[in-house]
Protein backbone atom coordinates (compact mmCIF):
# COMPACT_ATOMS: atom_id res chain seq x y z
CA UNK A 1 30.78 35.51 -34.11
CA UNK A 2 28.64 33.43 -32.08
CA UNK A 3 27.96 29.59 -32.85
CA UNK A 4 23.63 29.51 -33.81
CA UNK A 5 21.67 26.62 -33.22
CA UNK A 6 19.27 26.01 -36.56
CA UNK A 7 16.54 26.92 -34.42
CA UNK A 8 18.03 30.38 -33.85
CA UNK A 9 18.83 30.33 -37.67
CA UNK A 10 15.47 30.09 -38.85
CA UNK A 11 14.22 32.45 -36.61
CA UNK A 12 16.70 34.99 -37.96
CA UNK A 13 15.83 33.61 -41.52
CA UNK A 14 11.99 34.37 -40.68
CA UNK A 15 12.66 37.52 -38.87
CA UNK A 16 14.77 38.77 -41.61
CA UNK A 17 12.27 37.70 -44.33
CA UNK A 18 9.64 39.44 -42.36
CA UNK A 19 10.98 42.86 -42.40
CA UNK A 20 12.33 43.04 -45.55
CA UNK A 21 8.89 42.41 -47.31
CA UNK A 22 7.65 44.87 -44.97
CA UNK A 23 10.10 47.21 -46.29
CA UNK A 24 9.19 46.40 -49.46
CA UNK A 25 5.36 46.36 -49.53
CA UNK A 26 5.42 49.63 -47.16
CA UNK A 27 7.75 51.49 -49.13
CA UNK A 28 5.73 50.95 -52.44
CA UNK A 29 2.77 51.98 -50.12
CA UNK A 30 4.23 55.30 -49.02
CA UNK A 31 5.66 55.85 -52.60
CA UNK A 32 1.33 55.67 -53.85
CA UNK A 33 0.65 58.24 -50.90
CA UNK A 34 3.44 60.41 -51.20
CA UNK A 35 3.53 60.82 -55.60
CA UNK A 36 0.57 59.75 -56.98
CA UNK A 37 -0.01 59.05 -60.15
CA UNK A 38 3.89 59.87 -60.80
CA UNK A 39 5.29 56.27 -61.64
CA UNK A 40 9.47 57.07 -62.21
CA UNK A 41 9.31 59.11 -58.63
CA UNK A 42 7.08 56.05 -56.45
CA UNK A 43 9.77 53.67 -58.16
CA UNK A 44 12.78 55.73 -56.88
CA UNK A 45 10.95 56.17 -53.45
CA UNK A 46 10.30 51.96 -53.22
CA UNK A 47 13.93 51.32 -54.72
CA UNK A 48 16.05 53.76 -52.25
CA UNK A 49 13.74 52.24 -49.05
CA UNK A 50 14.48 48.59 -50.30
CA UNK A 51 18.50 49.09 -50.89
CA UNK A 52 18.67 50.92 -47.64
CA UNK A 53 16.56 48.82 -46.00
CA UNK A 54 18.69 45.69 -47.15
CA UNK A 55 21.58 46.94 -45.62
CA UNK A 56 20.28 46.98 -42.19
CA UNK A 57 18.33 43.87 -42.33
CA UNK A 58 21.71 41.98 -43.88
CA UNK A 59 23.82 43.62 -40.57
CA UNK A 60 21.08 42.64 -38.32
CA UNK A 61 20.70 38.80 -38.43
CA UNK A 62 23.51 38.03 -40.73
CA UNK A 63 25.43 37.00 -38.20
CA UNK A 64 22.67 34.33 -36.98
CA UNK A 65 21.81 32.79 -40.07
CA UNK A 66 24.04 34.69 -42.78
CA UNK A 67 21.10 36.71 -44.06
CA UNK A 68 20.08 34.42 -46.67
CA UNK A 69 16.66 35.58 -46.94
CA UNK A 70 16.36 33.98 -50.22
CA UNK A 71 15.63 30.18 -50.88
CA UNK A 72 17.70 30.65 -54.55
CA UNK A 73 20.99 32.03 -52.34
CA UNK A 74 20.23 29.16 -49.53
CA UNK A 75 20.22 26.62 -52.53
CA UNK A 76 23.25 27.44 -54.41
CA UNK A 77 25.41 28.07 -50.87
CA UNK A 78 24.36 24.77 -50.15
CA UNK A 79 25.57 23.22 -53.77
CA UNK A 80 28.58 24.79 -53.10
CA UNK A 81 29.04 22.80 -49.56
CA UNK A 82 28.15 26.12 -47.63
CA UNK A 83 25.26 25.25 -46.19
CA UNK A 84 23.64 21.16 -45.43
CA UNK A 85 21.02 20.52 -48.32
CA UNK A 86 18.38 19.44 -45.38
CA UNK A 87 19.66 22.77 -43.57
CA UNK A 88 18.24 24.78 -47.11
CA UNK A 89 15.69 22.94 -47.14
CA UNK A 90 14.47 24.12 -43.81
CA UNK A 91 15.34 27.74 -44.45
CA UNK A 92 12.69 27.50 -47.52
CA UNK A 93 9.72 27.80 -45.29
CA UNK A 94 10.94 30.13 -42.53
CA UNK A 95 11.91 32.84 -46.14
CA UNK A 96 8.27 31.87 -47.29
CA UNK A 97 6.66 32.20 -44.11
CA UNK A 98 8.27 35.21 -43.02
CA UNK A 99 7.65 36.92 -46.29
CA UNK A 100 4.09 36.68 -46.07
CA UNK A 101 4.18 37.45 -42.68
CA UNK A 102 5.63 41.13 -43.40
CA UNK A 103 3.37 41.70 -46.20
CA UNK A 104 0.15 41.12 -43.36
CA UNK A 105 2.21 43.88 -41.56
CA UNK A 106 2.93 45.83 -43.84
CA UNK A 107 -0.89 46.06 -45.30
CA UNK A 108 -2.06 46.32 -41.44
CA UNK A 109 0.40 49.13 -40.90
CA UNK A 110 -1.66 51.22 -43.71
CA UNK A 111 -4.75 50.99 -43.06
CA UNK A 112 -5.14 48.28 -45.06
CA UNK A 113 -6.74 44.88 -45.69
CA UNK A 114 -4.59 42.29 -44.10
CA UNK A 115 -4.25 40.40 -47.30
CA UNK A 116 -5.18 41.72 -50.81
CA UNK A 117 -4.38 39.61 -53.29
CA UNK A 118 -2.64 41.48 -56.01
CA UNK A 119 -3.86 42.36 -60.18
CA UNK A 120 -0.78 43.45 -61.21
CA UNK A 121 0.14 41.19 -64.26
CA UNK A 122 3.78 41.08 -64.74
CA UNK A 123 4.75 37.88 -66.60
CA UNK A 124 5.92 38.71 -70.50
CA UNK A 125 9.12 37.75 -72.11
CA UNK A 126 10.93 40.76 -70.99
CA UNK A 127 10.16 39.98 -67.23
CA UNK A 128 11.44 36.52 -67.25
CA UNK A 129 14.84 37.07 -68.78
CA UNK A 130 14.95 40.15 -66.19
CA UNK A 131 14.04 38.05 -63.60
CA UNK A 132 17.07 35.46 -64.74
CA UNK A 133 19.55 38.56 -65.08
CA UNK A 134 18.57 40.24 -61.39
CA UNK A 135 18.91 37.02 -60.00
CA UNK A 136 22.23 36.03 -61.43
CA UNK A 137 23.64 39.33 -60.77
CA UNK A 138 22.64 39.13 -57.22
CA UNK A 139 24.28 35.44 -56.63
CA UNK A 140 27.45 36.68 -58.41
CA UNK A 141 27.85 39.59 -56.23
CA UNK A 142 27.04 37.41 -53.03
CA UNK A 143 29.70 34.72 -54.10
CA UNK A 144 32.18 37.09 -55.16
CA UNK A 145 32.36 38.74 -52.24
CA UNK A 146 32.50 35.45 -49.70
CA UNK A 147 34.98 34.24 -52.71
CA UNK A 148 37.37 37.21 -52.31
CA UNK A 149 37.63 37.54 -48.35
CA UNK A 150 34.95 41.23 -48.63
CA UNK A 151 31.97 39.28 -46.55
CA UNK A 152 31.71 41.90 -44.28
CA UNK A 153 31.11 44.52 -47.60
CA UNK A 154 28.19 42.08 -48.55
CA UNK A 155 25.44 44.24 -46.76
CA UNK A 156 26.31 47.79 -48.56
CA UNK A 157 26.83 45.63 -51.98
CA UNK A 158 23.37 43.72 -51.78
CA UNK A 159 21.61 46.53 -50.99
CA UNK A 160 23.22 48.81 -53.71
CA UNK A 161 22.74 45.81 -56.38
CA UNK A 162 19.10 45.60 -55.52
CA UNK A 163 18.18 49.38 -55.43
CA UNK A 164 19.56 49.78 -59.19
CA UNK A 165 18.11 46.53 -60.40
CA UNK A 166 15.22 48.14 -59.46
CA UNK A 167 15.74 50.75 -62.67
CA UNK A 168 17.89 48.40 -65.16
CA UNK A 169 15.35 45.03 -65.16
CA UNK A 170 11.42 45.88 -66.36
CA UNK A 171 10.69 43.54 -63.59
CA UNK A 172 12.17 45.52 -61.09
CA UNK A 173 14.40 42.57 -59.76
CA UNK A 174 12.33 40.39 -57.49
CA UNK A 175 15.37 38.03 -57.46
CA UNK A 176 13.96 36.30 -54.81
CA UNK A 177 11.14 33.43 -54.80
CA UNK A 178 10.08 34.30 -50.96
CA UNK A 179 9.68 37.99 -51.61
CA UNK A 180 8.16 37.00 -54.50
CA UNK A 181 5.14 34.75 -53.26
CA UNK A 182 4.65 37.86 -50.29
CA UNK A 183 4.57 40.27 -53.10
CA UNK A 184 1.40 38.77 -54.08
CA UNK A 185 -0.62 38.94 -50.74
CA UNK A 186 -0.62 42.97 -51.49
CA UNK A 187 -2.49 44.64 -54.18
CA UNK A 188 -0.39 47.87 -54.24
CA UNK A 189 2.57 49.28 -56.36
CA UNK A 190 4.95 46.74 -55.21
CA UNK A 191 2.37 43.89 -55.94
CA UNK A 192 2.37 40.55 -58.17
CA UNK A 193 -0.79 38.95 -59.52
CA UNK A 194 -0.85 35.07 -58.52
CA UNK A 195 -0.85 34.12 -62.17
CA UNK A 196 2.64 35.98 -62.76
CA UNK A 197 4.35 34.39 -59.79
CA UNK A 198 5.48 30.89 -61.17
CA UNK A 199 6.66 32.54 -64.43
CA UNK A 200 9.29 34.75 -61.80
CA UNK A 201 9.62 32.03 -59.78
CA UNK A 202 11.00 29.69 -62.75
CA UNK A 203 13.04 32.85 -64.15
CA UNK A 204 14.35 33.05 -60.58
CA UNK A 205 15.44 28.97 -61.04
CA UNK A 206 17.08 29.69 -64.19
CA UNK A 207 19.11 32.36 -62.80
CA UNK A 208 20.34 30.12 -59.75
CA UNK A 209 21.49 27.75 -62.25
CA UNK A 210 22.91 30.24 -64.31
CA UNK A 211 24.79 31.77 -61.58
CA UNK A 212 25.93 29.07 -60.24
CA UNK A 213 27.59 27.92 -63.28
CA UNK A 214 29.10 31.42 -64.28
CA UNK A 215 30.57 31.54 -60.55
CA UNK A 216 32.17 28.07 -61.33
CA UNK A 217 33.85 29.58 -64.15
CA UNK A 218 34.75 32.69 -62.59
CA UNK A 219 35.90 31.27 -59.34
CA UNK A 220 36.93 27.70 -59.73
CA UNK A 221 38.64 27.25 -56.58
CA UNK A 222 35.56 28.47 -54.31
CA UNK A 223 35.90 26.39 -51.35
CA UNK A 224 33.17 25.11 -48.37
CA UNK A 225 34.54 27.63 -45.84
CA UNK A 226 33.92 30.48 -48.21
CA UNK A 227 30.48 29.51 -49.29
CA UNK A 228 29.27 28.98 -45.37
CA UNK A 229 30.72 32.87 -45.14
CA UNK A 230 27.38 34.01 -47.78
CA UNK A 231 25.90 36.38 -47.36
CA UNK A 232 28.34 37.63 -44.69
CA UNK A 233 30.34 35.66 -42.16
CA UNK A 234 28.77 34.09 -39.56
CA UNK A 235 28.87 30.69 -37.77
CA UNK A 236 26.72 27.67 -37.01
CA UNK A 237 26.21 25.01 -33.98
CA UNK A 238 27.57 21.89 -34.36
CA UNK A 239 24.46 20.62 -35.92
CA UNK A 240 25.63 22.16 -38.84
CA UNK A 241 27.05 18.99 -40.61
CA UNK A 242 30.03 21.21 -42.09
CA UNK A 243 30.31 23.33 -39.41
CA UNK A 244 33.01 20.74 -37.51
CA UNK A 245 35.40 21.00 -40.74
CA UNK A 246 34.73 24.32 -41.80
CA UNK A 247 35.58 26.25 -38.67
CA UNK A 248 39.08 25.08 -37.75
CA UNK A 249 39.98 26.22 -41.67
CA UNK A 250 38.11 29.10 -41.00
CA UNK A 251 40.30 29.80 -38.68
CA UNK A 252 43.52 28.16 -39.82
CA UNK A 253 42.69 30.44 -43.06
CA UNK A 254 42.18 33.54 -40.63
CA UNK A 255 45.17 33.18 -38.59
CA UNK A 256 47.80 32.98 -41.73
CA UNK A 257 45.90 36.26 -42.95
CA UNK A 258 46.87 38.28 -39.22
CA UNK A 259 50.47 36.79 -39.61
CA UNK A 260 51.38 37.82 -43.33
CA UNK A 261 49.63 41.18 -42.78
């Protein structure tokens, strides 16, 4: 793993945010193109594009920035000590930007308007408490993982988690306020009306706090150099104000593991 200045991070962050709402939008484009009218099939199309798409995106720039590509997972890795809270902070806008960014591409790339503002109304009572259970599923997977030593599993896990929240939450699990807000610059099947999105973005807030609590309970003992390790291990420059005491027990931690195996 090679050290990444935050500059690099963000760019990964952006990159990474870019492409996966690309994947998104596109996929929900294809899925109107290739089975119209035929909702369960453009579903399965968008979800199988997204979880497979995940996995690549997670293997591509996690090890720059972790592959946070989510301001909720930035924020709770950074209550846990895994990230610097003005390090999250900065991540928020590169997700955000990059987000909308792939949406514009992903519109261009069919033909499209670059932005078209979305009318599908999602926000009901059934959508928020999805919205809290897709996101606290997805931050106890993450954490579990970096918890248990199975970083490097993180990618295939996400992307599974994702592709069959797509089919077990009626919101078909944003999870995510950056995908969410890009979501809404595209009025196709994988669209979100601007008058849902603070309703999923508040269900996404409850389900950070939620998570983070139940992962507390579940995993007491999480330490610093496990939470810098989400989504999958990676490592950052020294501007990283944990990164000087995290890596030599990263490494201390590492080299007891090689001698008792």
């Amino acid at each position: 793993m090679n050290r990444s200045a935050l500059w690099r991070r963000l760019a990964a962050e952006w990159l990474g945010s870019a492409l996966l709402a690309t994947v998104v939008i596109g996929s929900g484009i294809a899925a109107q193109k290739l089975s119209p009218g035929q909702t369960g099939l453009e579903l399965l199309e968008n979800a199988a594009a997204t979880a497979a798409g995940l996995y690549v995106l997670i293997l591509m720039v996690g090890p720059v920035s972790g592959a946070h590509l989510n301001p909720v997972v930035s924020f709770v890795d950074a209550a846990f000590g895994g990230l610097s809270w003005r390090h999250a902070l900065a991540y928020l806008p590169a997700q955000v930007a990059g987000c909308g960014c792939g949406a514009v591409l992903a519109n261009v790339m069919f033909n499209r308007a670059a932005i078209t503002i979305s009318t599908d109304h999602r926000v009901s009572g059934a959508h928020f408490v999805s919205e809290i259970v897709a996101t606290t599923g997805l931050l106890l997977v993450i954490f579990a993982l970096a918890r248990t030593g199975r970083g490097a599993t993180a990618p295939g896990a996400v992307g599974a988690y994702i592709g069959a929240a797509y089919f077990f939450t009626s919101s078909t699990s944003f999870a995510n306020p950056a995908i969410t807000v890009g979501r809404m610059l595209s009025n196709t099947f994988a669209g979100i009306a601007p008058s849902s999105v603070p309703a999923f973005i508040a269900a996404q807030i409850v389900g950070g706090v939620v998570g983070f609590g139940i992962i507390k309970v579940l995993y007491p003992a999480i330490t610093a150099t496990e939470a810098s390790e989400v989504v999958v291990p990676h490592l950052s420059d020294e501007d990283d104000t944990n990164s000087a005491a995290v890596a030599p027990e990263r490494l201390s931690a590492r080299s007891l593991s090689r001698e008792t195996s």
